[in-house]
C-alpha atoms as a PDB file:
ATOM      1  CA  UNK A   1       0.000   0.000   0.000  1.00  0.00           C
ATOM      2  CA  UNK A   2       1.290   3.704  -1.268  1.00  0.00           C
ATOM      3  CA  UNK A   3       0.272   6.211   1.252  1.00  0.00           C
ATOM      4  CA  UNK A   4       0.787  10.551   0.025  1.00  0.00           C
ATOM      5  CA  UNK A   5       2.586  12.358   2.035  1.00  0.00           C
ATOM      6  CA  UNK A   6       4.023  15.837   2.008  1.00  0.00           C
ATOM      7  CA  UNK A   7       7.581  15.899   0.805  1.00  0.00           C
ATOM      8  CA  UNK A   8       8.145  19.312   1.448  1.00  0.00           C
ATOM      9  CA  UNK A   9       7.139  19.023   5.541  1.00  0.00           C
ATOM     10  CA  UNK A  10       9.174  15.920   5.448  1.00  0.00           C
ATOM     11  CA  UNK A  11      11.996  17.774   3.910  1.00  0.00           C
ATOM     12  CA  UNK A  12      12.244  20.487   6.327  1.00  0.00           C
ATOM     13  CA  UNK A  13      11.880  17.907   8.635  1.00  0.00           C
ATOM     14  CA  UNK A  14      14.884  15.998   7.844  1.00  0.00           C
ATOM     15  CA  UNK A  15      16.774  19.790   7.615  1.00  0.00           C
ATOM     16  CA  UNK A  16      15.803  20.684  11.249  1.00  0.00           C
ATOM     17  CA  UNK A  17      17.005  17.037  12.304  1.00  0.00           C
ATOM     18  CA  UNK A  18      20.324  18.033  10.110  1.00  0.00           C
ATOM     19  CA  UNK A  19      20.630  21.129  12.124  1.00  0.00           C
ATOM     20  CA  UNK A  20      20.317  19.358  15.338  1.00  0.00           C
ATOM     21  CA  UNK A  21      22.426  17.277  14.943  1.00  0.00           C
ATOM     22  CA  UNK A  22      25.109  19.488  13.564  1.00  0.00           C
ATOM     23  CA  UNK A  23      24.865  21.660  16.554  1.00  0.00           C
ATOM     24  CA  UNK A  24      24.950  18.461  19.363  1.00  0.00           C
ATOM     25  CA  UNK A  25      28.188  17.245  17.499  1.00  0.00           C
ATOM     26  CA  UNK A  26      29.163  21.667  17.793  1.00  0.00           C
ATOM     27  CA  UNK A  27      28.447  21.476  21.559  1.00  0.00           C
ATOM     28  CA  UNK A  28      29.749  18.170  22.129  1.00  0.00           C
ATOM     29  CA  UNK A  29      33.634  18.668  20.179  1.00  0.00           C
ATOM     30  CA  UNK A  30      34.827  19.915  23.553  1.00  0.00           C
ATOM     31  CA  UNK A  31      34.126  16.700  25.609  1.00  0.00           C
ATOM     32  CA  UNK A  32      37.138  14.926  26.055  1.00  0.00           C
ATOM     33  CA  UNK A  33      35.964  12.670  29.010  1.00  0.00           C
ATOM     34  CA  UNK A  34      32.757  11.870  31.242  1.00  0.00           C
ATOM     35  CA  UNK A  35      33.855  14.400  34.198  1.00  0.00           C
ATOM     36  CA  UNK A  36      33.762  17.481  31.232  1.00  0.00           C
ATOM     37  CA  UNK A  37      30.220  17.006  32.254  1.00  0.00           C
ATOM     38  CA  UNK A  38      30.523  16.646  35.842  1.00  0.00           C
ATOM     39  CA  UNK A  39      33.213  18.312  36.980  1.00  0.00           C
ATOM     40  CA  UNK A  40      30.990  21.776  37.164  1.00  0.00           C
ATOM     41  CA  UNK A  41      27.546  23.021  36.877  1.00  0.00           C
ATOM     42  CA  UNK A  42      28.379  24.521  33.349  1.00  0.00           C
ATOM     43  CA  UNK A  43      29.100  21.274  32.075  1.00  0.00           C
ATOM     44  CA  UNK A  44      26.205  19.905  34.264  1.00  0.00           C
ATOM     45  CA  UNK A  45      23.036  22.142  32.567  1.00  0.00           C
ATOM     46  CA  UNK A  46      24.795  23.439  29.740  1.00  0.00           C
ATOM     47  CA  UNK A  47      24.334  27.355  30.721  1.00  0.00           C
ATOM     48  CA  UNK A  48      28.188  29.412  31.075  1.00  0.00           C
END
């Protein structure tokens, strides 16, 4: 069964997810090791 769908929402879709992603790899290229996030409360909620 072929079910429509709208390739343009699933397009922007797939950006946003692109975008996400990008940034999470952005804020993650610091982390060296597991106490980057535990050693403060910056690297604990993320806010300087």
């Amino acid at each position: 069964m072929h079910e429509e769908y709208d390739k343009e929402l699933v397009r922007e879709i797939l950006s946003r997810i692109l975008i996400a992603l990008d940034t999470i790899l952005y804020r993650f290229s610091p982390v060296k090791r597991i106490n980057d996030f535990t050693d403060s409360s910056v690297g604990m909620d993320g806010k300087t």
